[in-house]
PDB file of N, CA and C in Angstrom:
ATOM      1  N   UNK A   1       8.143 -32.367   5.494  1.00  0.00           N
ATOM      2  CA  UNK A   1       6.924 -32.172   4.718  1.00  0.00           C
ATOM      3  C   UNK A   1       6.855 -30.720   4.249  1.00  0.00           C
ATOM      4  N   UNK A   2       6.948 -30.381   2.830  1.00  0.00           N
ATOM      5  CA  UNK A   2       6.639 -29.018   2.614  1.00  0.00           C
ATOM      6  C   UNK A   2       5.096 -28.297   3.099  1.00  0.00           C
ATOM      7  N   UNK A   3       5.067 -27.172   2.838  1.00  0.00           N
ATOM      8  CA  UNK A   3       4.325 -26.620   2.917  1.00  0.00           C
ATOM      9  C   UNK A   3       3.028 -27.050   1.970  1.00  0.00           C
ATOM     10  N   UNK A   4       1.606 -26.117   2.061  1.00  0.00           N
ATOM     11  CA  UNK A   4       0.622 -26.722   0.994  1.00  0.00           C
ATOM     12  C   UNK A   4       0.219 -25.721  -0.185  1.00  0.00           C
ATOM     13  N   UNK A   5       0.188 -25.974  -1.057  1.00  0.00           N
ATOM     14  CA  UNK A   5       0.115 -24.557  -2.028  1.00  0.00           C
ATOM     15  C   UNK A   5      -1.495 -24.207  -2.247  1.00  0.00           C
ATOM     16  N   UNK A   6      -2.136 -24.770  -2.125  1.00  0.00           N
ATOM     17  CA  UNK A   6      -3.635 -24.729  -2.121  1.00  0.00           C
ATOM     18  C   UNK A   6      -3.928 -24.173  -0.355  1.00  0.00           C
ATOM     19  N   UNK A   7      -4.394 -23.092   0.165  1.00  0.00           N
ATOM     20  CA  UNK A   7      -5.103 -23.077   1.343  1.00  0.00           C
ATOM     21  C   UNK A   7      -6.488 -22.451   1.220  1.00  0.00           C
ATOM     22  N   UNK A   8      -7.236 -22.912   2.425  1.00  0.00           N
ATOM     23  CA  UNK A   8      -8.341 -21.858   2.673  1.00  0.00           C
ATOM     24  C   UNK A   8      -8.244 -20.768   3.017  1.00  0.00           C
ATOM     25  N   UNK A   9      -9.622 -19.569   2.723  1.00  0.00           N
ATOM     26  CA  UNK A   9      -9.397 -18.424   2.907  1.00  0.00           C
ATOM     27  C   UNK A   9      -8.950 -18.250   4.023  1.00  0.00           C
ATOM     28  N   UNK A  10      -9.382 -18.272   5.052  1.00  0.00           N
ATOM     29  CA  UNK A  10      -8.961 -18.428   6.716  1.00  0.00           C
ATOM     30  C   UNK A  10      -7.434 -17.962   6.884  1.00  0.00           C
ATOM     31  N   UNK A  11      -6.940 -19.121   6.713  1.00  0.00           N
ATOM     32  CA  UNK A  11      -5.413 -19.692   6.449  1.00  0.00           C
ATOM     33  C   UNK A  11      -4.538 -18.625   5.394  1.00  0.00           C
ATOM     34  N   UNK A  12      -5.186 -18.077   4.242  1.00  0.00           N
ATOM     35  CA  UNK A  12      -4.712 -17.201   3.605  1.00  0.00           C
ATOM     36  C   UNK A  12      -4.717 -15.961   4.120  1.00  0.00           C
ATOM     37  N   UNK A  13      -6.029 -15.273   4.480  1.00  0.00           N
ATOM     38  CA  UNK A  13      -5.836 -14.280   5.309  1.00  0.00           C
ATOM     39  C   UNK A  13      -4.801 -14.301   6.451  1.00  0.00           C
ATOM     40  N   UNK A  14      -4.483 -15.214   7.389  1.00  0.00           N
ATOM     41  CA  UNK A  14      -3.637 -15.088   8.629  1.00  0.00           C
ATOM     42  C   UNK A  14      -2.364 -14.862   7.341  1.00  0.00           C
ATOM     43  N   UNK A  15      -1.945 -15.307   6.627  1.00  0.00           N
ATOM     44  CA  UNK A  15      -0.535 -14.911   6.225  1.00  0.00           C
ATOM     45  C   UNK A  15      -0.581 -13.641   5.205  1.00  0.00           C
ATOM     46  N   UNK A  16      -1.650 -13.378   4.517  1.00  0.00           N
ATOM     47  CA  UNK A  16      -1.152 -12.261   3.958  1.00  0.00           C
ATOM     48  C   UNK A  16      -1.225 -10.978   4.364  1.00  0.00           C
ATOM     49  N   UNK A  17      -2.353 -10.655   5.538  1.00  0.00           N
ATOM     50  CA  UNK A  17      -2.960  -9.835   6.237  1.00  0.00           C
ATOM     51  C   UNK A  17      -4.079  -9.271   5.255  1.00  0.00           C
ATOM     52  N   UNK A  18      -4.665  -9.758   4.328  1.00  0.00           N
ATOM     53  CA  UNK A  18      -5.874  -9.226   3.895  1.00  0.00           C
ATOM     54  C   UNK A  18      -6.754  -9.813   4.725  1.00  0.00           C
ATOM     55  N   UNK A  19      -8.193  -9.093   4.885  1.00  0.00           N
ATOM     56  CA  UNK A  19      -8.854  -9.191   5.435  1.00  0.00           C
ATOM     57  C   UNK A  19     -10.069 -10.970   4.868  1.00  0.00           C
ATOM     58  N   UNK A  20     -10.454 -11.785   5.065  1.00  0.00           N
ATOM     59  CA  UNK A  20     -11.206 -12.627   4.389  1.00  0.00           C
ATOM     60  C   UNK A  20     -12.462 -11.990   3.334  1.00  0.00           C
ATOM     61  N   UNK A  21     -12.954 -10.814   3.628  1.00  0.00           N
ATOM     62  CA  UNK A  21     -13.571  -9.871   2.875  1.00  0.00           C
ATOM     63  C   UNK A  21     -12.729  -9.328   1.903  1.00  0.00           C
ATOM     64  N   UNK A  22     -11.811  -9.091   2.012  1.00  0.00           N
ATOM     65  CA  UNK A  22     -10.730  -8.755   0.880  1.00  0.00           C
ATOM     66  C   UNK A  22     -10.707  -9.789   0.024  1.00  0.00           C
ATOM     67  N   UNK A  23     -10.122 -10.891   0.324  1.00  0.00           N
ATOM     68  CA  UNK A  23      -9.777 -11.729  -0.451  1.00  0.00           C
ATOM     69  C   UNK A  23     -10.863 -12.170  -1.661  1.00  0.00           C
ATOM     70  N   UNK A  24     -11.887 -12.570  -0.624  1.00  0.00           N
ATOM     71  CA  UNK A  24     -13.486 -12.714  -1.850  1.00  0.00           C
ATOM     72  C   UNK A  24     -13.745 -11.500  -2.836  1.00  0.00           C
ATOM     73  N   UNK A  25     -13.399 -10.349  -2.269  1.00  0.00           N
ATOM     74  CA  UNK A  25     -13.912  -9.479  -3.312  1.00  0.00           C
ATOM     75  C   UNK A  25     -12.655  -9.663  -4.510  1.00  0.00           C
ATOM     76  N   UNK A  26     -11.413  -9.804  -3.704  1.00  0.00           N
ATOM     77  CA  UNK A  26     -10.399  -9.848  -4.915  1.00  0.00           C
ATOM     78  C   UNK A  26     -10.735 -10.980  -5.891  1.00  0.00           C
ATOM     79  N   UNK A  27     -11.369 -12.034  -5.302  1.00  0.00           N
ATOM     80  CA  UNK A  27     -11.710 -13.273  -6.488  1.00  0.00           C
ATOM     81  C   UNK A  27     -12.866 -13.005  -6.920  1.00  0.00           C
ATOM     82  N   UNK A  28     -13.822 -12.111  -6.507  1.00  0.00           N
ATOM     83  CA  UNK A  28     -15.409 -11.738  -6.966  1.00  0.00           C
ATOM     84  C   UNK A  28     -15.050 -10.850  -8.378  1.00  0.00           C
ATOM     85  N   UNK A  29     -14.149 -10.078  -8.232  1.00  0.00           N
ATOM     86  CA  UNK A  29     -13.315  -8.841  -8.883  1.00  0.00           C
ATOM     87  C   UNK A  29     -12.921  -9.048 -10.190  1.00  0.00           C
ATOM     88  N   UNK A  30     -12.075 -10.350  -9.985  1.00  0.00           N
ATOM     89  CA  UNK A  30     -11.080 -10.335 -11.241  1.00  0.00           C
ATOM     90  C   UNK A  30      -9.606 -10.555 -11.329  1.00  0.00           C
ATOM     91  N   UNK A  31      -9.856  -9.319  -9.740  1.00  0.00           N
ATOM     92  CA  UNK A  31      -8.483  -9.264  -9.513  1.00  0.00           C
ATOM     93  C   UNK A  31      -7.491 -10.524  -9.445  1.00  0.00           C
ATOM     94  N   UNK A  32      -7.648 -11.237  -8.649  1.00  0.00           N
ATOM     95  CA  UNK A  32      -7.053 -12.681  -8.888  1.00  0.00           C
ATOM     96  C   UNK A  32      -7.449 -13.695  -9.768  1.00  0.00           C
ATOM     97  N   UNK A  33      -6.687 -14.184 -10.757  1.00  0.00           N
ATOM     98  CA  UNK A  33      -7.014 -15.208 -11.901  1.00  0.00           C
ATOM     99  C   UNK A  33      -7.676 -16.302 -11.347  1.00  0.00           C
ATOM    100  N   UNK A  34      -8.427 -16.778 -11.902  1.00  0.00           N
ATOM    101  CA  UNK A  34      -9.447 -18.111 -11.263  1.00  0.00           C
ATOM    102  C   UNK A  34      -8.284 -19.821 -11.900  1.00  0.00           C
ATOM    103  N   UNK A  35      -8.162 -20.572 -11.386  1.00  0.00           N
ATOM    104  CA  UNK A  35      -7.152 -21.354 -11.826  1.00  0.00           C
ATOM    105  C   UNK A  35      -5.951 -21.195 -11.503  1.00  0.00           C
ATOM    106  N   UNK A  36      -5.392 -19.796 -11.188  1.00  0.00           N
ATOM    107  CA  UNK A  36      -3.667 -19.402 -10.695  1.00  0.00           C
ATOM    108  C   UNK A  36      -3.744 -19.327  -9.493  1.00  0.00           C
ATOM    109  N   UNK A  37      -4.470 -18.305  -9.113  1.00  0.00           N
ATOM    110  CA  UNK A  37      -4.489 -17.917  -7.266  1.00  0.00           C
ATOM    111  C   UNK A  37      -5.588 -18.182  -6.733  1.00  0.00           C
ATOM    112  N   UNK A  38      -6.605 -18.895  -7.437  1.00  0.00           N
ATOM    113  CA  UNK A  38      -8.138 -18.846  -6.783  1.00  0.00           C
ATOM    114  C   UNK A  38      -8.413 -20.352  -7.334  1.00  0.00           C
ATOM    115  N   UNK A  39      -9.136 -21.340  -7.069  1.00  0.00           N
ATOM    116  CA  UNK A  39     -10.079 -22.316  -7.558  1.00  0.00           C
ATOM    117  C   UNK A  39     -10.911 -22.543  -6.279  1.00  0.00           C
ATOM    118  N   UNK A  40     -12.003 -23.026  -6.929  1.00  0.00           N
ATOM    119  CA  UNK A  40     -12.809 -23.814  -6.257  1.00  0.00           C
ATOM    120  C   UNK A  40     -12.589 -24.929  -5.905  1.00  0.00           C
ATOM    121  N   UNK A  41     -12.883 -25.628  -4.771  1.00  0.00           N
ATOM    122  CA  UNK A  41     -12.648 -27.246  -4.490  1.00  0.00           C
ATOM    123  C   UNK A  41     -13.778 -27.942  -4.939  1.00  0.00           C
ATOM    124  N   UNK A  42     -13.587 -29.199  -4.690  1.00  0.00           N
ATOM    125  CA  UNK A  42     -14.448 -29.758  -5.659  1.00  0.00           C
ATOM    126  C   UNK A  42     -15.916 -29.844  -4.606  1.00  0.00           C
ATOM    127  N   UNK A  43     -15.581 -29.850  -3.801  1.00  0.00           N
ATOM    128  CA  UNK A  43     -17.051 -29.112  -2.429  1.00  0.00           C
ATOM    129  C   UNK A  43     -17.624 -27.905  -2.133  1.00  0.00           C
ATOM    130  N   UNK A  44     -17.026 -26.754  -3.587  1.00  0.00           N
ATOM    131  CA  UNK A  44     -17.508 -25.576  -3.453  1.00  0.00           C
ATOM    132  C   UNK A  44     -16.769 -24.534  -2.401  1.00  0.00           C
ATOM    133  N   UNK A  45     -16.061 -24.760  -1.873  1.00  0.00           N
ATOM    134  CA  UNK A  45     -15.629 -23.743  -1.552  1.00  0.00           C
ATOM    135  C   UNK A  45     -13.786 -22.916  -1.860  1.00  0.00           C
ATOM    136  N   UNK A  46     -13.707 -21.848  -1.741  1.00  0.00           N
ATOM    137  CA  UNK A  46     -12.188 -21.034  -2.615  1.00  0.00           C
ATOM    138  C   UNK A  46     -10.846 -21.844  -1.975  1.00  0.00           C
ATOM    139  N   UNK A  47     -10.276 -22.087  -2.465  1.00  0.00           N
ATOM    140  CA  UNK A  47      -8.822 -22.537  -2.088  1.00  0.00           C
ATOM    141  C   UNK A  47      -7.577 -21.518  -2.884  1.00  0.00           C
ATOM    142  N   UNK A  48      -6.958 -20.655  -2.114  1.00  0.00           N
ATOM    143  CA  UNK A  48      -5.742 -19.758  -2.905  1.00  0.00           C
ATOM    144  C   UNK A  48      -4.482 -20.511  -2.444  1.00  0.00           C
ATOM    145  N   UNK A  49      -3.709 -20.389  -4.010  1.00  0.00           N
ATOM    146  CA  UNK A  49      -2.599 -20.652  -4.268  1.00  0.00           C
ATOM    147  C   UNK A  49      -1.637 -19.921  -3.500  1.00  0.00           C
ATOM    148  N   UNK A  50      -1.446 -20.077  -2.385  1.00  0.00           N
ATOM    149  CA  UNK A  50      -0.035 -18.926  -2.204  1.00  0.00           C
ATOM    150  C   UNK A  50       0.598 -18.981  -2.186  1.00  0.00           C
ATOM    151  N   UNK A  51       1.459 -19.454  -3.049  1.00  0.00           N
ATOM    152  CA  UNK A  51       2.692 -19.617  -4.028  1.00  0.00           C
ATOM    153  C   UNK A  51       2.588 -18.238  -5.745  1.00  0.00           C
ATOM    154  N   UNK A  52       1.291 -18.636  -5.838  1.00  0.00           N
ATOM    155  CA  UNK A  52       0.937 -17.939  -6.802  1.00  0.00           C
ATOM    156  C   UNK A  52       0.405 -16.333  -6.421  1.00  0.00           C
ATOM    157  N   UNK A  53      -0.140 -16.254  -5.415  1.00  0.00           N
ATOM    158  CA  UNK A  53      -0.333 -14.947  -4.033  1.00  0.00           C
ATOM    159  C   UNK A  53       0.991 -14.287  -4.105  1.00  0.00           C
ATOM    160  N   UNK A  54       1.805 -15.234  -3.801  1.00  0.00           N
ATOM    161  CA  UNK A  54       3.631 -14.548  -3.942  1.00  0.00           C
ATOM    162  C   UNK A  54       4.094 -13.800  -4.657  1.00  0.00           C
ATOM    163  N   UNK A  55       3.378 -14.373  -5.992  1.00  0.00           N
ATOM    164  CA  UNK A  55       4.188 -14.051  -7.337  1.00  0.00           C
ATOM    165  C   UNK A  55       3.417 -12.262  -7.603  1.00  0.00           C
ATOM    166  N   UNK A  56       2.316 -12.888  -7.475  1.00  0.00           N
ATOM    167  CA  UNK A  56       1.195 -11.638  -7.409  1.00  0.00           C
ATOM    168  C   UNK A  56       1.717 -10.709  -6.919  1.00  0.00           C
ATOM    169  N   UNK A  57       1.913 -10.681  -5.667  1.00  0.00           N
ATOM    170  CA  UNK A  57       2.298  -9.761  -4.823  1.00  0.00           C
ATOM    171  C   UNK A  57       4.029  -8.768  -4.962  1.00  0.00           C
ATOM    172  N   UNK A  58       4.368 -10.193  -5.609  1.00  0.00           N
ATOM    173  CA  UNK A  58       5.743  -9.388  -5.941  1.00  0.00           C
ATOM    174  C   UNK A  58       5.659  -8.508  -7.507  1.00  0.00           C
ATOM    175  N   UNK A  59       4.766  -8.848  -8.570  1.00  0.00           N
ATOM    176  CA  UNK A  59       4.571  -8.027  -9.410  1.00  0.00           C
ATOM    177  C   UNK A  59       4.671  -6.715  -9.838  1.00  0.00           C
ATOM    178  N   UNK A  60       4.550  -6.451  -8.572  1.00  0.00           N
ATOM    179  CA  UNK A  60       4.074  -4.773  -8.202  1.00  0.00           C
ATOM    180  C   UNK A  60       5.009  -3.981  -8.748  1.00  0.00           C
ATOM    181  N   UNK A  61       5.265  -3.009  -9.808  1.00  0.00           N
ATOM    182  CA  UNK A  61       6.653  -2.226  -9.793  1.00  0.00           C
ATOM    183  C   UNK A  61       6.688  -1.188  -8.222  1.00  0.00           C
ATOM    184  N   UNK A  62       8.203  -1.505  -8.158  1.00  0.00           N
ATOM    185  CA  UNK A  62       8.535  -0.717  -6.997  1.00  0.00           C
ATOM    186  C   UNK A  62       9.529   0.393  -7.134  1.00  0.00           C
ATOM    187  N   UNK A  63       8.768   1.251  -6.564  1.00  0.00           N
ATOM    188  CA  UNK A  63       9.597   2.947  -6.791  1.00  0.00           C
ATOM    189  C   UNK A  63      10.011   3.081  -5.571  1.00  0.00           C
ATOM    190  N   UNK A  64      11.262   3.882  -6.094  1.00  0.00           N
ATOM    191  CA  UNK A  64      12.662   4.158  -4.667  1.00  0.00           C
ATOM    192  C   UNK A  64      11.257   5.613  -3.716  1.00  0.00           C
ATOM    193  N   UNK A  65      11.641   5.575  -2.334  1.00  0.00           N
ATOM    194  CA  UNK A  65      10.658   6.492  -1.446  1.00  0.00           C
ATOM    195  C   UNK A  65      11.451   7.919  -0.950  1.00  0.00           C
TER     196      UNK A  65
END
């Protein structure tokens, strides 16, 4: 059985290490696209893509240290 690409915040926080306060402000924000890494369920509450969290995250340009 694969994995689920839709999780709750909960569940998202334990893997990305943002805080669950993080995460809401990042979807309160902007910062995360509503439809890519963020939707609502159909009971109102956030479900993130983290598959799409991934992609996000790898975006980042990275400079040599």
């Amino acid at each position: 059985m694969s994995s689920p690409s839709w999780i709750m915040i909960n569940r998202a926080s334990e893997l990305t290490g943002y805080s669950e306060g993080a995460i809401r402000h990042k979807v309160k924000n902007g910062t995360w696209a509503q439809g890519r890494i963020w939707r609502k369920t159909p009971d109102g509450r956030i479900a993130i893509n983290i598959k799409e969290y991934d992609k996000w995250a790898e975006s980042a340009p990275q400079h040599a240290a």
